[in-house]
N, C-alpha and C. Protein backbone atom coordinates (compact mmCIF):
# COMPACT_ATOMS: atom_id res chain seq x y z
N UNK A 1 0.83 -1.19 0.00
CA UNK A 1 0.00 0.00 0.00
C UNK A 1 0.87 1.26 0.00
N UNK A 2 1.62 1.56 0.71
CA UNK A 2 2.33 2.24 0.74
C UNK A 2 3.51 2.76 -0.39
N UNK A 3 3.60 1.55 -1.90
CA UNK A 3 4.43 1.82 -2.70
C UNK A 3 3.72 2.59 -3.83
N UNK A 4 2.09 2.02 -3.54
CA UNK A 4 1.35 2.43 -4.86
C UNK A 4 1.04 4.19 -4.13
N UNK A 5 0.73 4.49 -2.64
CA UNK A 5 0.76 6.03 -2.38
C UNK A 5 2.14 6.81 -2.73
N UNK A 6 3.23 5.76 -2.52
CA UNK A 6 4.47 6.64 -3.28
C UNK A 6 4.39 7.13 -4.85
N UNK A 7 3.81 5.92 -5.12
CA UNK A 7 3.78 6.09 -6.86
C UNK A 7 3.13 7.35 -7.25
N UNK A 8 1.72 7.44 -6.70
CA UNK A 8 0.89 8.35 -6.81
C UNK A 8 1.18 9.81 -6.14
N UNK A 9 1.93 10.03 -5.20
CA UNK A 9 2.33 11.23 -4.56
C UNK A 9 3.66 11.55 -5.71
N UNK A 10 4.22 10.33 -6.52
CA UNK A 10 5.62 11.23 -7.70
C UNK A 10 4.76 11.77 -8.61
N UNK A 11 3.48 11.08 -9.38
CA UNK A 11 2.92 11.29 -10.00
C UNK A 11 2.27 12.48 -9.87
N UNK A 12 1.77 12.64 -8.71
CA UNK A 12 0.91 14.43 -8.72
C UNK A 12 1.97 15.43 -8.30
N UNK A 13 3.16 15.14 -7.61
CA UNK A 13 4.13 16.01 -8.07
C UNK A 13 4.71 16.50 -8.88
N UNK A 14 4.86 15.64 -10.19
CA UNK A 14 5.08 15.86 -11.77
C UNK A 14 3.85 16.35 -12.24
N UNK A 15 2.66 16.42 -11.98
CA UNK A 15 2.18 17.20 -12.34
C UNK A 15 1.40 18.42 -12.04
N UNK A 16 1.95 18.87 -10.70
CA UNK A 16 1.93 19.98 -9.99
C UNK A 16 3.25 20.68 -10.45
N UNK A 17 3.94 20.05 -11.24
CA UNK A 17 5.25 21.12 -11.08
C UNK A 17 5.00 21.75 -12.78
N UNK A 18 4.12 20.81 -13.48
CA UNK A 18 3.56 21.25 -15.31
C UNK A 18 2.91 22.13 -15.05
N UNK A 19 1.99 21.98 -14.25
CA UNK A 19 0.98 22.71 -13.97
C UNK A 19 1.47 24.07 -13.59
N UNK A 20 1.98 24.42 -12.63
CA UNK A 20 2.74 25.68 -12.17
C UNK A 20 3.72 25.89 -13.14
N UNK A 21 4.58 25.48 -13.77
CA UNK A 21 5.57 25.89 -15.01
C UNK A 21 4.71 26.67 -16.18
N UNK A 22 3.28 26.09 -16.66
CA UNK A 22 2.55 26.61 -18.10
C UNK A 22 1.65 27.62 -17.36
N UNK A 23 1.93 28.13 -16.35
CA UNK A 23 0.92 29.62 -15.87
C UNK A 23 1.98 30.52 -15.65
N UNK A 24 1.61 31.87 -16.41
CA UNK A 24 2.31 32.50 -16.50
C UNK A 24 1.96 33.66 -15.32
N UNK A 25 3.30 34.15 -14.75
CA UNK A 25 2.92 35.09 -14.03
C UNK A 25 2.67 36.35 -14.64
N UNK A 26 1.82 37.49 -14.83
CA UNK A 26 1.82 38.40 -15.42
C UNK A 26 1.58 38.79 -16.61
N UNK A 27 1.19 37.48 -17.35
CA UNK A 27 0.67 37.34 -18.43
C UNK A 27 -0.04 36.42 -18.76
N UNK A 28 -1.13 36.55 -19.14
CA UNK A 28 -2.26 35.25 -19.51
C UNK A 28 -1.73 34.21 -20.73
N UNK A 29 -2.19 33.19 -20.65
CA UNK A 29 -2.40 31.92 -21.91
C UNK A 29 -2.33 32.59 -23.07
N UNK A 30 -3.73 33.46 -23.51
CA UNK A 30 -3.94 34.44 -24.60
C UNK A 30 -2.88 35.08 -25.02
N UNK A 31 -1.96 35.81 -23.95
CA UNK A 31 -1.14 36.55 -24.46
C UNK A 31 -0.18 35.65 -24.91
N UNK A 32 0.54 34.36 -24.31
CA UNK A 32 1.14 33.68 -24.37
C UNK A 32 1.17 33.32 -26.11
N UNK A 33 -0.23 33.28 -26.58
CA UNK A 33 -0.16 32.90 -28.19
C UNK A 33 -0.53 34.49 -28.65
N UNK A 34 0.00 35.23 -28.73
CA UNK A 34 -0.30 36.32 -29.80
C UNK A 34 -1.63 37.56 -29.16
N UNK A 35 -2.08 37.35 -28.34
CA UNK A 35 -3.09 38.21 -27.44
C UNK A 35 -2.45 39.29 -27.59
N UNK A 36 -3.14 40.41 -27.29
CA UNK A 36 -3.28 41.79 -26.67
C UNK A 36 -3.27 41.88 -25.35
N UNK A 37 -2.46 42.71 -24.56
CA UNK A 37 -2.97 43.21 -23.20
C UNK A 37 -3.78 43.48 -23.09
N UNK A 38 -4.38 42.58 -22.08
CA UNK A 38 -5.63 42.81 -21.12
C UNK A 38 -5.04 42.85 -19.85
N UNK A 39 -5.96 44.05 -19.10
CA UNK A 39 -5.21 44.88 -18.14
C UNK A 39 -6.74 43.97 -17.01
N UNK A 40 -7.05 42.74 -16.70
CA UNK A 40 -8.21 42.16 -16.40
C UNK A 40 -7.30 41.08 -15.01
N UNK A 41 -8.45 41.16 -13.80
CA UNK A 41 -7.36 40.84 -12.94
C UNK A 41 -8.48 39.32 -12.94
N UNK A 42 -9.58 38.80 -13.87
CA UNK A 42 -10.23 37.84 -13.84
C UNK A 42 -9.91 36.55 -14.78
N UNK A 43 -9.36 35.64 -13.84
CA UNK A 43 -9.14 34.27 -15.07
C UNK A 43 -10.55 33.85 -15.69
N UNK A 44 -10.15 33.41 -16.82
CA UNK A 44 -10.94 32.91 -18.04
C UNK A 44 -10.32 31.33 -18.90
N UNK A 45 -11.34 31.11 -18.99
CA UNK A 45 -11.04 29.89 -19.93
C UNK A 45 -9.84 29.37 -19.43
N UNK A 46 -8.81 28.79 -19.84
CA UNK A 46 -8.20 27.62 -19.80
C UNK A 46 -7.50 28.17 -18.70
N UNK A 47 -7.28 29.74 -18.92
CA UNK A 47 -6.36 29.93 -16.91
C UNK A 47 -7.14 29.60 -15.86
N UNK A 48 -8.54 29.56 -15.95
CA UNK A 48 -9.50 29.65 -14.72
C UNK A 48 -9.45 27.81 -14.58
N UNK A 49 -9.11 27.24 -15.87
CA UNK A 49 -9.20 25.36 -15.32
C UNK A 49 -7.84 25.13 -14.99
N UNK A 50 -6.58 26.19 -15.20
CA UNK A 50 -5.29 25.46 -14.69
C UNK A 50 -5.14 26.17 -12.92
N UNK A 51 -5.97 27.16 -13.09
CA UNK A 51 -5.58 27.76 -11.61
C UNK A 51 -6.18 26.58 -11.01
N UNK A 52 -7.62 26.43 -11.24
CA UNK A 52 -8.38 25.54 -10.11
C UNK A 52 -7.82 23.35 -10.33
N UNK A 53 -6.89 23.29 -11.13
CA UNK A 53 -6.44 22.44 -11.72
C UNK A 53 -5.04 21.75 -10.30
N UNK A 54 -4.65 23.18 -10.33
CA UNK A 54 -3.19 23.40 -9.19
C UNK A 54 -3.72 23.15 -7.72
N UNK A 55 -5.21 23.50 -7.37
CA UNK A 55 -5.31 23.59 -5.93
C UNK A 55 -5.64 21.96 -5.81
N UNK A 56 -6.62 21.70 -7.23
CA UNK A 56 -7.27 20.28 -6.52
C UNK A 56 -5.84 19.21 -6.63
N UNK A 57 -4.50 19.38 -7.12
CA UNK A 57 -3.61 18.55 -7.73
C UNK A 57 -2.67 18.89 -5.91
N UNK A 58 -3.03 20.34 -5.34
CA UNK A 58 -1.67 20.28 -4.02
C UNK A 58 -2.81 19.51 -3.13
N UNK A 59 -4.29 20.09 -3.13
CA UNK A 59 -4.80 18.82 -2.07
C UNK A 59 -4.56 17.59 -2.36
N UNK A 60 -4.67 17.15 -3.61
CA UNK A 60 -4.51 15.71 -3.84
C UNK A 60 -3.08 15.33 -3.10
N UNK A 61 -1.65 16.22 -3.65
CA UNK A 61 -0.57 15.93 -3.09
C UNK A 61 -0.76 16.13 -1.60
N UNK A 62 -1.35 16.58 -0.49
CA UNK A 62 -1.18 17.04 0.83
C UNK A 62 -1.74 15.81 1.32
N UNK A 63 -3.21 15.24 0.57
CA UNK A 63 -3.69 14.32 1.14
C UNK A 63 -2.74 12.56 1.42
N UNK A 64 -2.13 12.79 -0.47
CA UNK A 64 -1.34 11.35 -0.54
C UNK A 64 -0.36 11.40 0.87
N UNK A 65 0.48 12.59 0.76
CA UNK A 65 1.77 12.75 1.65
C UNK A 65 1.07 12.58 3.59
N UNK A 66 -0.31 13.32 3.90
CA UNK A 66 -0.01 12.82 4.96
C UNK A 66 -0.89 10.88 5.00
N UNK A 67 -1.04 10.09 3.83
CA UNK A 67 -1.82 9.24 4.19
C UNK A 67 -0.27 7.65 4.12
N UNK A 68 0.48 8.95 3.36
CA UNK A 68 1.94 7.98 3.25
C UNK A 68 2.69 8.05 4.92
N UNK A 69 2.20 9.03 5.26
CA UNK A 69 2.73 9.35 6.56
C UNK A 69 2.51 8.28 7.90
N UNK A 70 1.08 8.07 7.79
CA UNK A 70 0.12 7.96 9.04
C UNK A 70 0.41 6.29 8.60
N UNK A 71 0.31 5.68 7.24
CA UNK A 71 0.44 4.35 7.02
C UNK A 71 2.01 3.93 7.24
């Protein structure tokens, strides 16, 4: 039990670290391909599914790490 929560705690770490690498600070997705400044402090579209993408991926990681812990 404990090898397959390791497995799964590398796994959402690799992809907590994609996840945080393809969001840009200070500049949106949009701009990222050819956009215009938008001076808009509201995520949209694909930033609003990677922001909320990152929280459910560190609970997932917080949960594996303390369940690797306690086992």
């Amino acid at each position: 039990m404990s090898t397959i929560l390791s497995v799964a705690q590398l796994a959402i770490a690799v992809i907590l670290i994609i996840l945080v690498l393809v969001q840009e600070r200070g500049g949106g997705v949009g701009e990222a391909f050819g956009g215009g400044a938008e001076f808009t402090t509201q995520r949209r579209g694909i930033e609003k599914y990677l922001h909320t993408a990152t929280i459910v991926g560190l609970v997932l990681f917080i949960a594996t790490s303390l369940a690797n812990l306690l086992l």
